[in-house]
C-alpha atoms as a PDB file:
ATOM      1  CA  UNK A   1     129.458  93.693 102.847  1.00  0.00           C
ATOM      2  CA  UNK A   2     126.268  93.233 100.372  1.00  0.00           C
ATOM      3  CA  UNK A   3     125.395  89.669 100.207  1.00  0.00           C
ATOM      4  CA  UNK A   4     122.984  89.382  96.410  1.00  0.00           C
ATOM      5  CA  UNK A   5     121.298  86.409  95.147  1.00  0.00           C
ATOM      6  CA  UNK A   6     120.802  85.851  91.730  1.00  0.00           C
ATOM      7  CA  UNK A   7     118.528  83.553  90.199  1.00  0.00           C
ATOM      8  CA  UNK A   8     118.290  84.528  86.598  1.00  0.00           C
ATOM      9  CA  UNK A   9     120.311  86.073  83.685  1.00  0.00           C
ATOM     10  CA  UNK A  10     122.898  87.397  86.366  1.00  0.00           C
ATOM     11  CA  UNK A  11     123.988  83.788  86.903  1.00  0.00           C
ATOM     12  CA  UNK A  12     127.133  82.444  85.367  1.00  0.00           C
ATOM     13  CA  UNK A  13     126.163  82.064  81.884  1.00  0.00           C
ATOM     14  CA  UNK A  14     123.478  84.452  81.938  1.00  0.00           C
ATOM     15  CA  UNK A  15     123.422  87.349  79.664  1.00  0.00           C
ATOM     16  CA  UNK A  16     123.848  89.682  82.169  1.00  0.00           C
ATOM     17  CA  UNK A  17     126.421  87.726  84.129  1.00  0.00           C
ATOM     18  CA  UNK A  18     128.653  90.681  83.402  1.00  0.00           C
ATOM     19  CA  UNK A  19     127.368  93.069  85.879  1.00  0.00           C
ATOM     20  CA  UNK A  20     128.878  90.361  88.412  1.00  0.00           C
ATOM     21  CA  UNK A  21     132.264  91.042  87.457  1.00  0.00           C
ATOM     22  CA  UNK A  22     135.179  91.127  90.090  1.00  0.00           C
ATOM     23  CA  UNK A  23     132.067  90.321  92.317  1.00  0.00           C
ATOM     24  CA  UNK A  24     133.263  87.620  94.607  1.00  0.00           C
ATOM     25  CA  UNK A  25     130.909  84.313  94.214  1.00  0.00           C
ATOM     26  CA  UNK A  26     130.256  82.384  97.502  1.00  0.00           C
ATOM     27  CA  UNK A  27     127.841  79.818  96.753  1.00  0.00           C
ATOM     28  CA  UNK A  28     126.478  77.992  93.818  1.00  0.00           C
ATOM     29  CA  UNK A  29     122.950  75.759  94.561  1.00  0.00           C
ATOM     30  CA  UNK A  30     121.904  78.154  96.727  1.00  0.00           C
ATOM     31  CA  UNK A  31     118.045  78.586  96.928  1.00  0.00           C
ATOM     32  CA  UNK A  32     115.270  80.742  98.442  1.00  0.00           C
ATOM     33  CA  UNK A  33     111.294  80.071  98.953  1.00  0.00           C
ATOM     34  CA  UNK A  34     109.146  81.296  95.967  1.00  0.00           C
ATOM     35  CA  UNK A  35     108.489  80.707  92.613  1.00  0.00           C
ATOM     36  CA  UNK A  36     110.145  81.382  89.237  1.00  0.00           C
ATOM     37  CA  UNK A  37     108.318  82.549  86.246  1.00  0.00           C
ATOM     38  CA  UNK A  38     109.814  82.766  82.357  1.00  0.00           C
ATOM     39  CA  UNK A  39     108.909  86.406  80.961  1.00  0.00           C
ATOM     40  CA  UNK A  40     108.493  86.246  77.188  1.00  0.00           C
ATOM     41  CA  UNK A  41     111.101  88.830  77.588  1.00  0.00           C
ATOM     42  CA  UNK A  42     114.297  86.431  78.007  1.00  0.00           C
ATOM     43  CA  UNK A  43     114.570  86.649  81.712  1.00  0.00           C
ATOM     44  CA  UNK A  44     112.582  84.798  84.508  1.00  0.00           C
ATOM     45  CA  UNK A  45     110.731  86.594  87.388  1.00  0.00           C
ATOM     46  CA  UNK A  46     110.088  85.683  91.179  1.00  0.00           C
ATOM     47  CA  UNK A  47     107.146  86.135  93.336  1.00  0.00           C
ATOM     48  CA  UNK A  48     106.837  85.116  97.108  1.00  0.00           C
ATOM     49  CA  UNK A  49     105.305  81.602  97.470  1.00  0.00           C
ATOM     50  CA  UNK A  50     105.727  79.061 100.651  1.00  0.00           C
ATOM     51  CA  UNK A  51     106.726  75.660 100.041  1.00  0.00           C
ATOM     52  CA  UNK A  52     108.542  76.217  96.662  1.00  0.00           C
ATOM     53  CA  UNK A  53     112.317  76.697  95.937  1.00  0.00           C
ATOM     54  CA  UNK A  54     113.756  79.172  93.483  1.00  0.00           C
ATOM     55  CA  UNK A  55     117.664  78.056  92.858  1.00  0.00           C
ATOM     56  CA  UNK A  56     120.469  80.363  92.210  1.00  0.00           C
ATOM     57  CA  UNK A  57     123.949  81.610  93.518  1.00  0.00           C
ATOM     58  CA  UNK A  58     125.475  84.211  96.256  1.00  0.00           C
ATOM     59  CA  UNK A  59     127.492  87.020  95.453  1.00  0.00           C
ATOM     60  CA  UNK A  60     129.550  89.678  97.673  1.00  0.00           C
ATOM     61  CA  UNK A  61     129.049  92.910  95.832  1.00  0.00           C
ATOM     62  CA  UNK A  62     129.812  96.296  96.247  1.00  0.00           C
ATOM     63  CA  UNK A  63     127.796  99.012  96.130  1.00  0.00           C
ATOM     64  CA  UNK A  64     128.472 100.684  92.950  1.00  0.00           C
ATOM     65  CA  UNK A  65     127.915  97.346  91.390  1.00  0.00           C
ATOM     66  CA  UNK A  66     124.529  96.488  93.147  1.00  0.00           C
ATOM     67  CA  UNK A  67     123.449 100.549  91.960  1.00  0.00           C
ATOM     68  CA  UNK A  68     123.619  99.386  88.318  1.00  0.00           C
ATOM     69  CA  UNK A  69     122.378  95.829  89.251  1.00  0.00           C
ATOM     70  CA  UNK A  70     119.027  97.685  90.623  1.00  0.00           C
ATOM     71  CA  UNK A  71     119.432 100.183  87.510  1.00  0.00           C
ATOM     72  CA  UNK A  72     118.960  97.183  85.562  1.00  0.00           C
ATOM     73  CA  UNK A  73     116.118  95.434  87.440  1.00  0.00           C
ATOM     74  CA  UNK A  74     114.150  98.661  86.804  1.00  0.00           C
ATOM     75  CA  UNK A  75     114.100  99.445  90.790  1.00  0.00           C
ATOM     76  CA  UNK A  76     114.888 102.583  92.387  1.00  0.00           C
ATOM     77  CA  UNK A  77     115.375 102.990  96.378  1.00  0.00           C
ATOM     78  CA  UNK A  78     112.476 104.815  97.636  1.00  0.00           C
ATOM     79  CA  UNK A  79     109.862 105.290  94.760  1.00  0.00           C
ATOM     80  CA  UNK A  80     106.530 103.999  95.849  1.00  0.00           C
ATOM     81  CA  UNK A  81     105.633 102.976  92.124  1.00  0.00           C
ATOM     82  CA  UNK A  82     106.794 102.236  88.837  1.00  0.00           C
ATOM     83  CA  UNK A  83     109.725  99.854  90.485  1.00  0.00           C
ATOM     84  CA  UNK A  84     109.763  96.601  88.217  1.00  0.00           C
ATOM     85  CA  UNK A  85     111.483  94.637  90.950  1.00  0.00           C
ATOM     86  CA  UNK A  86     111.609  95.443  94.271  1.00  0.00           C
ATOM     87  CA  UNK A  87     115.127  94.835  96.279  1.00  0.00           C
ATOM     88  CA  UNK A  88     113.962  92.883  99.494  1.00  0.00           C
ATOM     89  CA  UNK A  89     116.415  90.715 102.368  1.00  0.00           C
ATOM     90  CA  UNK A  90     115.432  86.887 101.672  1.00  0.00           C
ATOM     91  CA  UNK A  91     116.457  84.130 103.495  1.00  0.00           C
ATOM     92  CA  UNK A  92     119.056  82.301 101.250  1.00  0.00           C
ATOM     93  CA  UNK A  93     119.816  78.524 102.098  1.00  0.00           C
ATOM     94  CA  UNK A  94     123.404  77.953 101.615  1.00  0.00           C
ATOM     95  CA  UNK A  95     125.729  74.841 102.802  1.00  0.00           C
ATOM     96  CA  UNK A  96     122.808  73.772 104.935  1.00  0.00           C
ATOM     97  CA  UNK A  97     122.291  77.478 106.897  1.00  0.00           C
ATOM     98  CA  UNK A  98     120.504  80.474 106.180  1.00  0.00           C
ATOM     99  CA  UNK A  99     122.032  83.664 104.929  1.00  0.00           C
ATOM    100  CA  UNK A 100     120.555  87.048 104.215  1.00  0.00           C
ATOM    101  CA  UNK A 101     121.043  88.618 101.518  1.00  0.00           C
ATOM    102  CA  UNK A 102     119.649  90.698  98.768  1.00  0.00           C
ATOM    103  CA  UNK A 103     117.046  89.991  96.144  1.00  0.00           C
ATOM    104  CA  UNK A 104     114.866  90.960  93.277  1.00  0.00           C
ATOM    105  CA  UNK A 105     111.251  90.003  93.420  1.00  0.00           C
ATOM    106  CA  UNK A 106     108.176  90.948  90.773  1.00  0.00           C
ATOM    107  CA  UNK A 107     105.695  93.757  91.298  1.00  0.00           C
ATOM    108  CA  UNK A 108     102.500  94.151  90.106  1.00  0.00           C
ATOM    109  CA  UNK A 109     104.182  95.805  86.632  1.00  0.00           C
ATOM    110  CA  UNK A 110     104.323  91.564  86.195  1.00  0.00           C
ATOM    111  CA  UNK A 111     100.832  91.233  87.136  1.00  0.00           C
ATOM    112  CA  UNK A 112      99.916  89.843  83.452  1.00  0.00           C
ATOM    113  CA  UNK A 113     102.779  86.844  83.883  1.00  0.00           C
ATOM    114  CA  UNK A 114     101.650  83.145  84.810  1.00  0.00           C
ATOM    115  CA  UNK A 115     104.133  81.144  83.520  1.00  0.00           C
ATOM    116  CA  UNK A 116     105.666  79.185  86.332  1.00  0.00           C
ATOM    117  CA  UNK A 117     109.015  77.158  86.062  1.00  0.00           C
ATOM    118  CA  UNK A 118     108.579  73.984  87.692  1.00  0.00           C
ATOM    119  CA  UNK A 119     112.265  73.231  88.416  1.00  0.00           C
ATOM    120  CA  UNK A 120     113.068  76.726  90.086  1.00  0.00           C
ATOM    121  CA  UNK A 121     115.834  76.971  88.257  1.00  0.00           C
ATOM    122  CA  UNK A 122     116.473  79.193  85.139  1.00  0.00           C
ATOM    123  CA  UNK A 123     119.508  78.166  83.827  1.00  0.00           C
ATOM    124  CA  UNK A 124     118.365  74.418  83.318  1.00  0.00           C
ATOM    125  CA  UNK A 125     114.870  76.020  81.987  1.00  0.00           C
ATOM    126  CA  UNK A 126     116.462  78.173  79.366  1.00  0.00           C
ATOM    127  CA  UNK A 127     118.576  74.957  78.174  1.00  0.00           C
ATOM    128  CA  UNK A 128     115.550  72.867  78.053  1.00  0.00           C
ATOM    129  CA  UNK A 129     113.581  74.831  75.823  1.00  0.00           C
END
C-alpha cells in the first residue's frame, strides 16, 4: 500500500486531480511541516521548514499511478540531478496521528522561487487571487 499526500493541483479540484483517479482518498485536512510557495507556473511548491503547516489530502495509490504521478512532478527514482521534485516519506498529521506517506518537495531547479503562501493551503490561495 502507497500512502501520497497531495498538497497542490493533485487535490480535488486541481487540474491535475485526474491522475488520482480510482485512487482511494483517506483524509481531507491533512497537513505536513513546511512551507508552500505559488510558482508563476500555476502550481505551488514545498520546501522543508519547522514550525509551518502545508495542508492537503491522503491518497492510497498504486504503483502505476504514483509512476506517472512522479512522471509528472519531473522526478525520476535514482538520478542524482535534474529531479524537479524529489519523492521523500513525510510525516502526515491525520485525525490527530501521524501517518507516513509519500511526498513531493522542491529542489534547487526552484532555487529562484520566494513566494510563500501564508495559509499553507493552495486550494484556498488559488481562489483568493
Amino acid at each position: 500500500m502507497n500512502l501520497l499526500f497531495v498538497y497542490g493541483t493533485l487535490r480535488k479540484g486541481g487540474s491535475n486531480a485526474g491522475f488520482l483517479k480510482g485512487a482511494e482518498c483517506i483524509g481531507v485536512g491533512c497537513a505536513v511541516e513546511g512551507e508552500l510557495h505559488a510558482t508563476p507556473y500555476g502550481y505551488p511548491i514545498a520546501r522543508n521548514k519547522k514550525g509551518q503547516f502545508i495542508q492537503g489530502e491522503l491518497y492510497i495509490v498504486s504503483v502505476n499511478m504514483l509512476k506517472a504521478i512522479d512522471r509528472l512532478e519531473g522526478y525520476e527514482e535514482g538520478r542524482q540531478e535534474g529531479n524537479e521534485y524529489e519523492r521523500i516519506v513525510m510525516d502526515v498529521v491525520h485525525k490527530d496521528e501521524v501517518v507516513q506517506a509519500y511526498g513531493y518537495i522542491a529542489t534547487d531547479f526552484f532555487q529562484h522561487i520566494s513566494n510563500p503562501i501564508k495559509s499553507g493551503d493552495w486550494i484556498t490561495y488559488v481562489k483568493e487571487n
